[in-house]
Protein backbone atom coordinates (compact mmCIF):
# COMPACT_ATOMS: atom_id res chain seq x y z
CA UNK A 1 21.39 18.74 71.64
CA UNK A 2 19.24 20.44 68.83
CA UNK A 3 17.81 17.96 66.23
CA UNK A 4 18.64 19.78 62.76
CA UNK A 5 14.92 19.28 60.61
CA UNK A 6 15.38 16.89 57.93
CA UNK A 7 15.67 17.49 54.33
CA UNK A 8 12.55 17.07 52.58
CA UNK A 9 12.12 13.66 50.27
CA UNK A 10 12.26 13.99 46.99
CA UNK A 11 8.91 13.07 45.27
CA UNK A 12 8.40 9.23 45.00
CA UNK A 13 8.07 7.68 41.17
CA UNK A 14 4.52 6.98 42.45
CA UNK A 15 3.76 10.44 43.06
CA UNK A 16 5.40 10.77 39.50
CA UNK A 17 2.89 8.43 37.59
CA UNK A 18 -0.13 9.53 39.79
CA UNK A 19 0.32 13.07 38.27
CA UNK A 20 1.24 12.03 35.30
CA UNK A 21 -1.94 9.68 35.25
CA UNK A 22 -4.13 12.90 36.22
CA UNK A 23 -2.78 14.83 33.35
CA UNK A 24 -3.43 12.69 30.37
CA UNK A 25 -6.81 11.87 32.11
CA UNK A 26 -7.93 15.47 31.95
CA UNK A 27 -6.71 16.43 28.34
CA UNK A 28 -8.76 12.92 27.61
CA UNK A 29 -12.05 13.99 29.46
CA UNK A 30 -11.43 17.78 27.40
CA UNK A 31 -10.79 15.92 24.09
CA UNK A 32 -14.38 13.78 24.90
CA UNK A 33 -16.15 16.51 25.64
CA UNK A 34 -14.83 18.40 22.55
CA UNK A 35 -15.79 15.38 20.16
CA UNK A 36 -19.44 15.32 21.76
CA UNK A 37 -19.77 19.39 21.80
CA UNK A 38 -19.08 18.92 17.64
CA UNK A 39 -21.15 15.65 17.44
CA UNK A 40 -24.29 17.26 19.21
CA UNK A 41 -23.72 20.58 17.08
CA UNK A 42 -23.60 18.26 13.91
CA UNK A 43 -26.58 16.53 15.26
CA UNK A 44 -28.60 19.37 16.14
CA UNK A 45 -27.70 20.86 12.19
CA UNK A 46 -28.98 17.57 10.73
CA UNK A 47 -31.90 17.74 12.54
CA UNK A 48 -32.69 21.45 11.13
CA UNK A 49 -31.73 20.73 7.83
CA UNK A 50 -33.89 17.31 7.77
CA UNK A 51 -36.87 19.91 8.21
CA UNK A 52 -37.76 16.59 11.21
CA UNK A 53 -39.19 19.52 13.61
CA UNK A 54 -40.25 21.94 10.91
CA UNK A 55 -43.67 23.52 10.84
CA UNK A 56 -43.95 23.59 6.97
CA UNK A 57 -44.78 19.96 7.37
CA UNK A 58 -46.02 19.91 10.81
CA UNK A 59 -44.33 20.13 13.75
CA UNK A 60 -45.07 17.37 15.25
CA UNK A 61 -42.96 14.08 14.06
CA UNK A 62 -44.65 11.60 15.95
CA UNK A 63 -48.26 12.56 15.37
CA UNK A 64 -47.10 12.48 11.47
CA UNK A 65 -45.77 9.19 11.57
CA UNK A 66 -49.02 7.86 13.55
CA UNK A 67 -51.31 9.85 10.60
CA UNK A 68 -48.95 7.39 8.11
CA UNK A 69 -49.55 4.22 10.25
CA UNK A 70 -53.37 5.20 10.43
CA UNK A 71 -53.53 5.56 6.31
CA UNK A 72 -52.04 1.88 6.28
CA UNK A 73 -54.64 0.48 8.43
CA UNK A 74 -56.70 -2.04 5.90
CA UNK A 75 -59.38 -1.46 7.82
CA UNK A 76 -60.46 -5.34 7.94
CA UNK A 77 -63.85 -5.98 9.63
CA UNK A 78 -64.46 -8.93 12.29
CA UNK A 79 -67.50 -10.24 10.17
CA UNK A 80 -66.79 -9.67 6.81
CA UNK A 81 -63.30 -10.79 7.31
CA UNK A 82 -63.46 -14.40 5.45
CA UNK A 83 -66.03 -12.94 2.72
CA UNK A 84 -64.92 -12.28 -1.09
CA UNK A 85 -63.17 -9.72 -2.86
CA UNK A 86 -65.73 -7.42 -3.40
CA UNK A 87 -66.96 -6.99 0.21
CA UNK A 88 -64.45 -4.32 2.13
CA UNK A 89 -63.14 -5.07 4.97
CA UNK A 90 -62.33 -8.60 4.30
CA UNK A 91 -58.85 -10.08 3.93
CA UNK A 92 -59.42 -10.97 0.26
CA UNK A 93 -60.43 -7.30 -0.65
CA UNK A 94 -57.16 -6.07 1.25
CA UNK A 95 -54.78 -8.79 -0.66
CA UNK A 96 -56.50 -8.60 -3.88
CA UNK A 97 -53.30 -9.44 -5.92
CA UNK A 98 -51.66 -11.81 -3.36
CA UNK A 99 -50.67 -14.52 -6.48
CA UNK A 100 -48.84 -11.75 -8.40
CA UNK A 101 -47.20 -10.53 -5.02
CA UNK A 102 -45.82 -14.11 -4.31
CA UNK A 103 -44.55 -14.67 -7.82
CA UNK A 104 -42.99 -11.08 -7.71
CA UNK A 105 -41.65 -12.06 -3.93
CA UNK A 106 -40.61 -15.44 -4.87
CA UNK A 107 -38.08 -13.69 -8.13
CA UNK A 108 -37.00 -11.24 -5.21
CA UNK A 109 -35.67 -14.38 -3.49
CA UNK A 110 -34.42 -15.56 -7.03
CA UNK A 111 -32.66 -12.39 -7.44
CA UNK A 112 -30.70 -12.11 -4.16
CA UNK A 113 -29.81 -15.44 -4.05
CA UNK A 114 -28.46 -15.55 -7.76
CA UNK A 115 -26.51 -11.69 -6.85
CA UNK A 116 -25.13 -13.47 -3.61
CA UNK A 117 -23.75 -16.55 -5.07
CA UNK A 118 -22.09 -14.86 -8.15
CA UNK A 119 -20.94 -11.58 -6.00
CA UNK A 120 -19.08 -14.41 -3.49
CA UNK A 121 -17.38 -16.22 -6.11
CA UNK A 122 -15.97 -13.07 -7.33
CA UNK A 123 -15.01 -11.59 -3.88
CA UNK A 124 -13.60 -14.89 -3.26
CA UNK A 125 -11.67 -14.50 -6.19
CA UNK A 126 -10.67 -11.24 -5.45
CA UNK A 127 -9.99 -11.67 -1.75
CA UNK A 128 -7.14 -14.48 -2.91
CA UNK A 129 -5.69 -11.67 -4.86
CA UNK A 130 -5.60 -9.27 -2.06
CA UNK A 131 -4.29 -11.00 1.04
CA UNK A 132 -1.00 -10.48 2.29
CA UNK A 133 0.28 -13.50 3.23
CA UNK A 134 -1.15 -15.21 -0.53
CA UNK A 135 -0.13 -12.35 -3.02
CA UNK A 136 3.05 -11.49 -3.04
CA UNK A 137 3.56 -8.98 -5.81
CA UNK A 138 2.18 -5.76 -4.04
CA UNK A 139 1.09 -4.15 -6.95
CA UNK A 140 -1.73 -7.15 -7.46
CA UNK A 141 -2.56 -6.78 -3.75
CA UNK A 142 -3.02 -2.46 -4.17
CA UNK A 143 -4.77 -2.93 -7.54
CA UNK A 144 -7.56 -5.39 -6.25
CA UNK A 145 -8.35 -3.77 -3.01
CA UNK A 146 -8.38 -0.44 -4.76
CA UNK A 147 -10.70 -2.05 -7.25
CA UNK A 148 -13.42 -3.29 -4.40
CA UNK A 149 -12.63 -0.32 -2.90
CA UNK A 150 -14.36 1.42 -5.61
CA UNK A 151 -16.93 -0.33 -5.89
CA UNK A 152 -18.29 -0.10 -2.69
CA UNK A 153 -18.59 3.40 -3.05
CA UNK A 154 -21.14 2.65 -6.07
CA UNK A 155 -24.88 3.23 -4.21
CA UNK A 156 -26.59 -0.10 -5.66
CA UNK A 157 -29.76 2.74 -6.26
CA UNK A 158 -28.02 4.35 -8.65
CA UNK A 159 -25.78 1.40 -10.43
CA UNK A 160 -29.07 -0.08 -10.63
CA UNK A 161 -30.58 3.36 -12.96
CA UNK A 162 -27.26 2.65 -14.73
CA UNK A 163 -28.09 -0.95 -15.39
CA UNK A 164 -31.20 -0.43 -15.95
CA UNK A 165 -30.59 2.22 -18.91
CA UNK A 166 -28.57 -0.41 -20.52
CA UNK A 167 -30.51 -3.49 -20.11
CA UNK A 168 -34.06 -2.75 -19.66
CA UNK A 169 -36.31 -3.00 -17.10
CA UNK A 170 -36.19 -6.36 -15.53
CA UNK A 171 -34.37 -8.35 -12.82
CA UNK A 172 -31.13 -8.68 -15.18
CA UNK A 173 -30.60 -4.77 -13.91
CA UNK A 174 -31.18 -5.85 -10.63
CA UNK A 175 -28.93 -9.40 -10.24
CA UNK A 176 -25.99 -7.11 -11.59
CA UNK A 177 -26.02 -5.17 -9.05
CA UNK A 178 -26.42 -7.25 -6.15
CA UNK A 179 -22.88 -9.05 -7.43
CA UNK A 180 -21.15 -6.48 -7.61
CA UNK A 181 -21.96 -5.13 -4.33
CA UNK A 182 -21.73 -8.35 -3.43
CA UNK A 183 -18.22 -8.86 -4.41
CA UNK A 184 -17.34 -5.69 -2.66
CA UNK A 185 -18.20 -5.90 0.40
CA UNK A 186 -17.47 -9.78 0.46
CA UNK A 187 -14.26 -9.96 -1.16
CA UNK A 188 -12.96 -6.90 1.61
CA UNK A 189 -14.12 -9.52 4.50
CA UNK A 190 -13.13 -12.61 2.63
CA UNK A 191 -9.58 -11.07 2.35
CA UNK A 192 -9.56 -10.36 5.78
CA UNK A 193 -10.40 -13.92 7.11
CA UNK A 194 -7.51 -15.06 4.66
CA UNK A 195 -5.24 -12.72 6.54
CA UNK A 196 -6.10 -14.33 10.37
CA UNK A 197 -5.70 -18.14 9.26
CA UNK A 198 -2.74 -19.93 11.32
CA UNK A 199 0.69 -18.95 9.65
CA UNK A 200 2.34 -22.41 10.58
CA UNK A 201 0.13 -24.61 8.04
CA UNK A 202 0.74 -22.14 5.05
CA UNK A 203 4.64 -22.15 6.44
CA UNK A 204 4.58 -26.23 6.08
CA UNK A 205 3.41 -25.67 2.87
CA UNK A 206 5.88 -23.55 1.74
CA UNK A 207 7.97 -25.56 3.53
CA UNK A 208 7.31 -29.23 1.26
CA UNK A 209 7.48 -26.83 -2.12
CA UNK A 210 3.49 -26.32 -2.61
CA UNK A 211 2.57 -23.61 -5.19
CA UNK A 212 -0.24 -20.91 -4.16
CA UNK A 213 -3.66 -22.96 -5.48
CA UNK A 214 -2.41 -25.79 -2.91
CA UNK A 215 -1.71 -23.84 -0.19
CA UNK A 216 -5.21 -21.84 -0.78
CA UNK A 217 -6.98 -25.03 -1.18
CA UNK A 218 -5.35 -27.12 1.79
CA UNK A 219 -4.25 -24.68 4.00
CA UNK A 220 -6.76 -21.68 3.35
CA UNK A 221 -10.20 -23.18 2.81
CA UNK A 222 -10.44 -25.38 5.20
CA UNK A 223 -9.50 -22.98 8.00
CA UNK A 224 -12.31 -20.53 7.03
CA UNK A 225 -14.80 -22.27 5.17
CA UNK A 226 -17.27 -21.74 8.30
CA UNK A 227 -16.24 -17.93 7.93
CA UNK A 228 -17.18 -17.84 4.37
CA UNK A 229 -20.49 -19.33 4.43
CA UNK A 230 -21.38 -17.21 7.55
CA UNK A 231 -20.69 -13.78 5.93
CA UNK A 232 -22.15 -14.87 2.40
CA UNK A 233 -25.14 -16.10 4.08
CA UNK A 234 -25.44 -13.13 6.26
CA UNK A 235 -25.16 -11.06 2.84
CA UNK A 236 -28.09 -12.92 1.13
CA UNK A 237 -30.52 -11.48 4.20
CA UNK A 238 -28.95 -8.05 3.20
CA UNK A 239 -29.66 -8.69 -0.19
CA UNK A 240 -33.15 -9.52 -0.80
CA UNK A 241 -34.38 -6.75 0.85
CA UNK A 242 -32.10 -4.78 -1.17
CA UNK A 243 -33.46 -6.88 -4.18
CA UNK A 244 -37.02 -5.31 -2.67
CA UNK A 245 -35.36 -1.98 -2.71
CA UNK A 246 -34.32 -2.15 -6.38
CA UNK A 247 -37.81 -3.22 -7.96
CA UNK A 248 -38.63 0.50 -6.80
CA UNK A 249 -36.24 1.66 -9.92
CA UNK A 250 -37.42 -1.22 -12.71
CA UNK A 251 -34.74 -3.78 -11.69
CA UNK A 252 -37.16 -6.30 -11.01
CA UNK A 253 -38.88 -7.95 -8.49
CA UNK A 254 -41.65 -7.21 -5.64
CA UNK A 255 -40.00 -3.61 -5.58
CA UNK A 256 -41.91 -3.15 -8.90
CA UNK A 257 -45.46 -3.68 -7.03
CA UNK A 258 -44.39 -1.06 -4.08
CA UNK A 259 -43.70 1.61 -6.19
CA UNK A 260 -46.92 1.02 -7.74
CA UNK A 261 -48.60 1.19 -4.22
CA UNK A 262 -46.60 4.77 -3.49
CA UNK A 263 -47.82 6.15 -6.37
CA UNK A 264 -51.13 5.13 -6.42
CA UNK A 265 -50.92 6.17 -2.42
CA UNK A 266 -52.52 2.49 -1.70
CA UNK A 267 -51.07 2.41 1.84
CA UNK A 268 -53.00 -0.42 2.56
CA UNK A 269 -51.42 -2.62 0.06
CA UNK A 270 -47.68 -1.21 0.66
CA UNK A 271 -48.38 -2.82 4.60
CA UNK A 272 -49.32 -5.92 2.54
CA UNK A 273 -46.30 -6.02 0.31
CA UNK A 274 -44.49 -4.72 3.17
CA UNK A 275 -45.36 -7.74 5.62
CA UNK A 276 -44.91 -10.21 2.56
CA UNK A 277 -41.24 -9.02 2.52
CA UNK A 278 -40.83 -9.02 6.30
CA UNK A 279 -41.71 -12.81 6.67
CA UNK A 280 -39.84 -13.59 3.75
CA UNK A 281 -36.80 -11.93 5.45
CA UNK A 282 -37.74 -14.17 8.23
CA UNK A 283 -37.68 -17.56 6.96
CA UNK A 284 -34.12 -16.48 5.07
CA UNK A 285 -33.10 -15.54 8.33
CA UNK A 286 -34.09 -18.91 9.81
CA UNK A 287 -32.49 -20.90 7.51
CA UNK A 288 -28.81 -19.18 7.11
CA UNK A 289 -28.67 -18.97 10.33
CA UNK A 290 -29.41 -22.98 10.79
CA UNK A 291 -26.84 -23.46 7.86
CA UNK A 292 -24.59 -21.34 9.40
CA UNK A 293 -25.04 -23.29 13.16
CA UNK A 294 -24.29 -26.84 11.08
CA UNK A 295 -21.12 -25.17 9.15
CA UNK A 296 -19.51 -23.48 12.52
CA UNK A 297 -20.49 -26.72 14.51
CA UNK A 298 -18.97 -29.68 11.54
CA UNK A 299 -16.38 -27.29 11.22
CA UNK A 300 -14.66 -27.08 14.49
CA UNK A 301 -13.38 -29.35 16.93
CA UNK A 302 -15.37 -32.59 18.17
């Protein structure tokens, strides 16, 4: 008796998916390699246009950027290092205006702290306005996130030539514009927190017939107070060397003595204005974060 050959088996769903699999992993390996051919051809364009390798400035980058570190070398000398003013090589000849520096470093902190604190209360302000599950009316909601939208497409360089036009040279120019990019950036965040706090106490709220400042101050705040103070805290770091930044255009501050240094090319004394604003930087750091440690850690669970 002749077996008769069996039918062949139609394809199993597994074959199904491991094909299927295969396909969209191959048009996703062709659309990766597409997006890094374009990235590396933008790259490579940048890096023409940039002039980085070009020989009208010397074509070498790295040997330029060591000739730059070399001019900021103060050139201090073991055994004249403790001696006065007058004698080079010594530490009071290379920070010969170190009391002006700190008062000019110490209004830089002034500044960014001031441009912080006012640029949170208004993004705090704004964020309120802005979150979906505390503004109802839509129109508010488009209106203020439009609003920092615009704004943080201001570059504080040039709101600060703006301000500065209109109110003189002087740190006025300068604490402007920290709080308004301030309330920018902050009130997009702040909004954002708002949005992720737990629906259920806001619904209890609602629930008992609280009205909106209630529900923001008992069932908002004290969700995301540690959130706040992290990201405003983390903002006054980016702002004073931003406040640095803005001295360079008359908006006050230690910025004021660095552009004095670039002009004058004293590239000893922008390393000393430079390391002044470094350490400063440092001891902010230091401190918001310790803040920031206390807040997260009093306000979570025991």
């Amino acid at each position: 008796m002749r077996l008769q050959p069996a039918e062949s088996a139609p394809p199993s769903a597994v074959e199904d998916f491991e094909r299927d699999r295969r396909s969209v992993l191959r048009r996703r390996r062709i659309e990766a390699l597409a997006g890094m051919l374009v990235f590396s051809a933008i790259l490579v364009a940048s890096f023409n246009h940039s002039q980085f390798f070009s020989a009208d400035i010397g074509g070498d980058p790295l040997g330029r950027i060591g000739d730059f570190l070399g001019r900021m070398n103060p050139k201090l000398a073991p055994q004249a290092l403790l001696a006065d003013r007058a004698t080079k090589g010594s530490l009071a000849a290379w920070l010969y205006d170190l009391p002006l520096w700190l008062r000019l470093g110490w209004q830089t902190v002034e500044m960014a702290t001031l441009g912080t604190v006012v640029g949170a209360i208004g993004g705090l302000a704004a964020s309120f306005l802005c979150a979906r599950n505390l503004m109802p009316i839509p129109a508010v909601r488009f209106a203020v996130r439009r609003s920092l939208e615009l704004i943080r497409t201001l570059p504080e360089i040039i709101l600060a030539l703006v301000l500065v036009a209109a109110f003189g040279v002087g740190p006025l120019a300068g604490i402007i514009t920290l709080a308004v990019s301030t309330m920018g950036s902050l009130g997009k965040l702040f909004s954002e927190i708002n949005e992720e706090v737990d629906p259920r106490q806001l619904e209890a709220m609602d629930a008992s017939g609280a009205g909106l400042i209630n529900k923001i101050r008992y069932g908002v705040v004290p969700q995301v107070l540690p959130n706040y103070a992290s990201y405003a805290l983390l903002r006054l770091e980016g702002n004073l060397a931003g406040a640095a930044a803005l001295g360079i255009v008359g908006a006050g501050g230690i910025g004021i003595e660095l552009q004095r240094a670039i002009t004058y090319t004293e590239f000893d004394t922008y390393l000393a204005i430079l390391m002044l604003m470094v350490g400063l930087i440092f001891v902010i750091d230091i401190a918001s974060e310790a803040i920031r440690h206390r807040l997260i850690r009093l306000g979570g669970p025991e």
